[in-house]
Protein backbone atom coordinates (compact mmCIF):
# COMPACT_ATOMS: atom_id res chain seq x y z
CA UNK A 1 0.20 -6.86 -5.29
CA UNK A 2 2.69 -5.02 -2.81
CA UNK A 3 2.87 -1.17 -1.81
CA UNK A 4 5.16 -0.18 0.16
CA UNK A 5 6.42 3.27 1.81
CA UNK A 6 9.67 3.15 1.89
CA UNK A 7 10.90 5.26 5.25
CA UNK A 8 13.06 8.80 5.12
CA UNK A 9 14.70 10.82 7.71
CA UNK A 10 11.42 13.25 8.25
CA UNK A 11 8.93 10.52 6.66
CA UNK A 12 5.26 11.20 8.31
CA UNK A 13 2.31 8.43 8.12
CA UNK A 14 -0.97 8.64 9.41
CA UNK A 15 -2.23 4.96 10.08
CA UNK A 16 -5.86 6.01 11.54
CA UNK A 17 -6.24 8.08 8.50
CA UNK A 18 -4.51 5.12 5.70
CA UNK A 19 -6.80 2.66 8.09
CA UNK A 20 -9.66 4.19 8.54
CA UNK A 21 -10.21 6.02 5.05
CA UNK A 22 -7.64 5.48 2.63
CA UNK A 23 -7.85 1.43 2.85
CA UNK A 24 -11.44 1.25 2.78
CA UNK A 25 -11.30 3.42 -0.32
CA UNK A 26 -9.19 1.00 -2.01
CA UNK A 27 -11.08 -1.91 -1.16
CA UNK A 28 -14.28 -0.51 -2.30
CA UNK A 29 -12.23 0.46 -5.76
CA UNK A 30 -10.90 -3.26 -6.37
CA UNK A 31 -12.97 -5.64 -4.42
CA UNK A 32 -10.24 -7.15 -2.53
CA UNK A 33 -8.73 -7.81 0.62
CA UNK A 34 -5.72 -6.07 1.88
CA UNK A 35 -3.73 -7.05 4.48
CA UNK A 36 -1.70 -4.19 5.98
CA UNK A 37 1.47 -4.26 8.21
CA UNK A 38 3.14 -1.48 10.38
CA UNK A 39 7.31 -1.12 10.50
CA UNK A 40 8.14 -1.02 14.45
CA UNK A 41 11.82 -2.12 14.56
CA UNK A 42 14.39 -2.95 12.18
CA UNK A 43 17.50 -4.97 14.63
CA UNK A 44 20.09 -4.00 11.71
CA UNK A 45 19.51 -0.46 11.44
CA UNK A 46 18.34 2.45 13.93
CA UNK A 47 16.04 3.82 11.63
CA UNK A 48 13.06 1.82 10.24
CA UNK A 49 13.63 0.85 6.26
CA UNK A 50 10.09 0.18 5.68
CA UNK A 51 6.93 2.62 7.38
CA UNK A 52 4.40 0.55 5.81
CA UNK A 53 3.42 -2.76 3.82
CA UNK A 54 -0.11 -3.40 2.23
CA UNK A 55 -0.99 -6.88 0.34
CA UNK A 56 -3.49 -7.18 -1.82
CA UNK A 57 -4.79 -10.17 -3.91
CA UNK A 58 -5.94 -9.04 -7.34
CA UNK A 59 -7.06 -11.66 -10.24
CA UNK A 60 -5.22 -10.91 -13.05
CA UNK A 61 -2.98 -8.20 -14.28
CA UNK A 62 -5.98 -7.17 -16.78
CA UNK A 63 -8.45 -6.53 -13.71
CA UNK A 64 -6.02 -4.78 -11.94
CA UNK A 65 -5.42 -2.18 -14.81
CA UNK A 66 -9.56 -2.30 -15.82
CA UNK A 67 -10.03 -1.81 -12.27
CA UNK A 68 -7.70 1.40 -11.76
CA UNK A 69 -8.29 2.96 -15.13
CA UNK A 70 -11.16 4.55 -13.73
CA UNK A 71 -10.26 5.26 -9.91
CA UNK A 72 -6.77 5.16 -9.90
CA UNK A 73 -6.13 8.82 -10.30
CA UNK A 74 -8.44 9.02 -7.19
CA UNK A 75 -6.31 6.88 -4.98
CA UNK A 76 -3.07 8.66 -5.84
CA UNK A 77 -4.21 11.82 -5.04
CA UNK A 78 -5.08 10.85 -1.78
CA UNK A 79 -1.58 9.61 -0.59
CA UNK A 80 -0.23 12.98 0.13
CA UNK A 81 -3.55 12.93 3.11
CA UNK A 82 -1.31 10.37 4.49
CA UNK A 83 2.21 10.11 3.69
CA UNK A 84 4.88 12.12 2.71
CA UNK A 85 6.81 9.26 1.28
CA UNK A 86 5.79 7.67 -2.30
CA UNK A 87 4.40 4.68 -2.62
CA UNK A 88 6.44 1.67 -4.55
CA UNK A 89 3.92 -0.81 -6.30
CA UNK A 90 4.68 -4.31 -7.47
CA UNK A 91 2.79 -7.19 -8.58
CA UNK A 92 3.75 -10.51 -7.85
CA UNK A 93 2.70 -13.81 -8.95
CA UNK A 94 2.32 -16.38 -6.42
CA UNK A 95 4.53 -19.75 -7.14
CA UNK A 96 3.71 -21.23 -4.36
CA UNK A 97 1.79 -20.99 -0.95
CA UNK A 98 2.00 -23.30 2.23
């Protein structure tokens, strides 16, 4: 699975706070890994398109949704401690992996 904050003219992120509490939080919730990368320079454009990118592995599609059902309402509402940009979710299947 992919999130991704999508950048803005006044976007705000707080990485030690996403880091240190809101990643942690997450982990605890799914049992996963999560691999998390930081926008610094997009060479096409003078803004940044992305702020943020986390990866996570999750099993299936039904442990995912188990999995949120009861904490996901939990992790939402602590995005705007963070971010002032919304989140864009996506699950992916991996076809292949070198």
């Amino acid at each position: 699975m992919t999130v991704v904050y999508s950048s803005k003219a006044d976007a705000s992120f707080d990485f030690d706070y996403y880091l240190n509490q809101h990643i942690p939080m997450v982990v605890g919730f799914l049992g996963t890994s999560i691999e998390v990368q930081k926008g610094i320079l997009s060479p096409m454009d003078s803004w940044l398109a992305v702020v943020s990118i986390a990866r996570m592995g999750i099993n299936s599609l039904d442990h995912f949704q188990t999995t949120m059902a009861p904490s996901g309402q939990r992790i939402l509402s602590d995005i705007p401690t963070y971010a002032n940009t919304e989140p864009q979710l996506q699950i992916e299947e991996v076809v292949r992996s070198h």
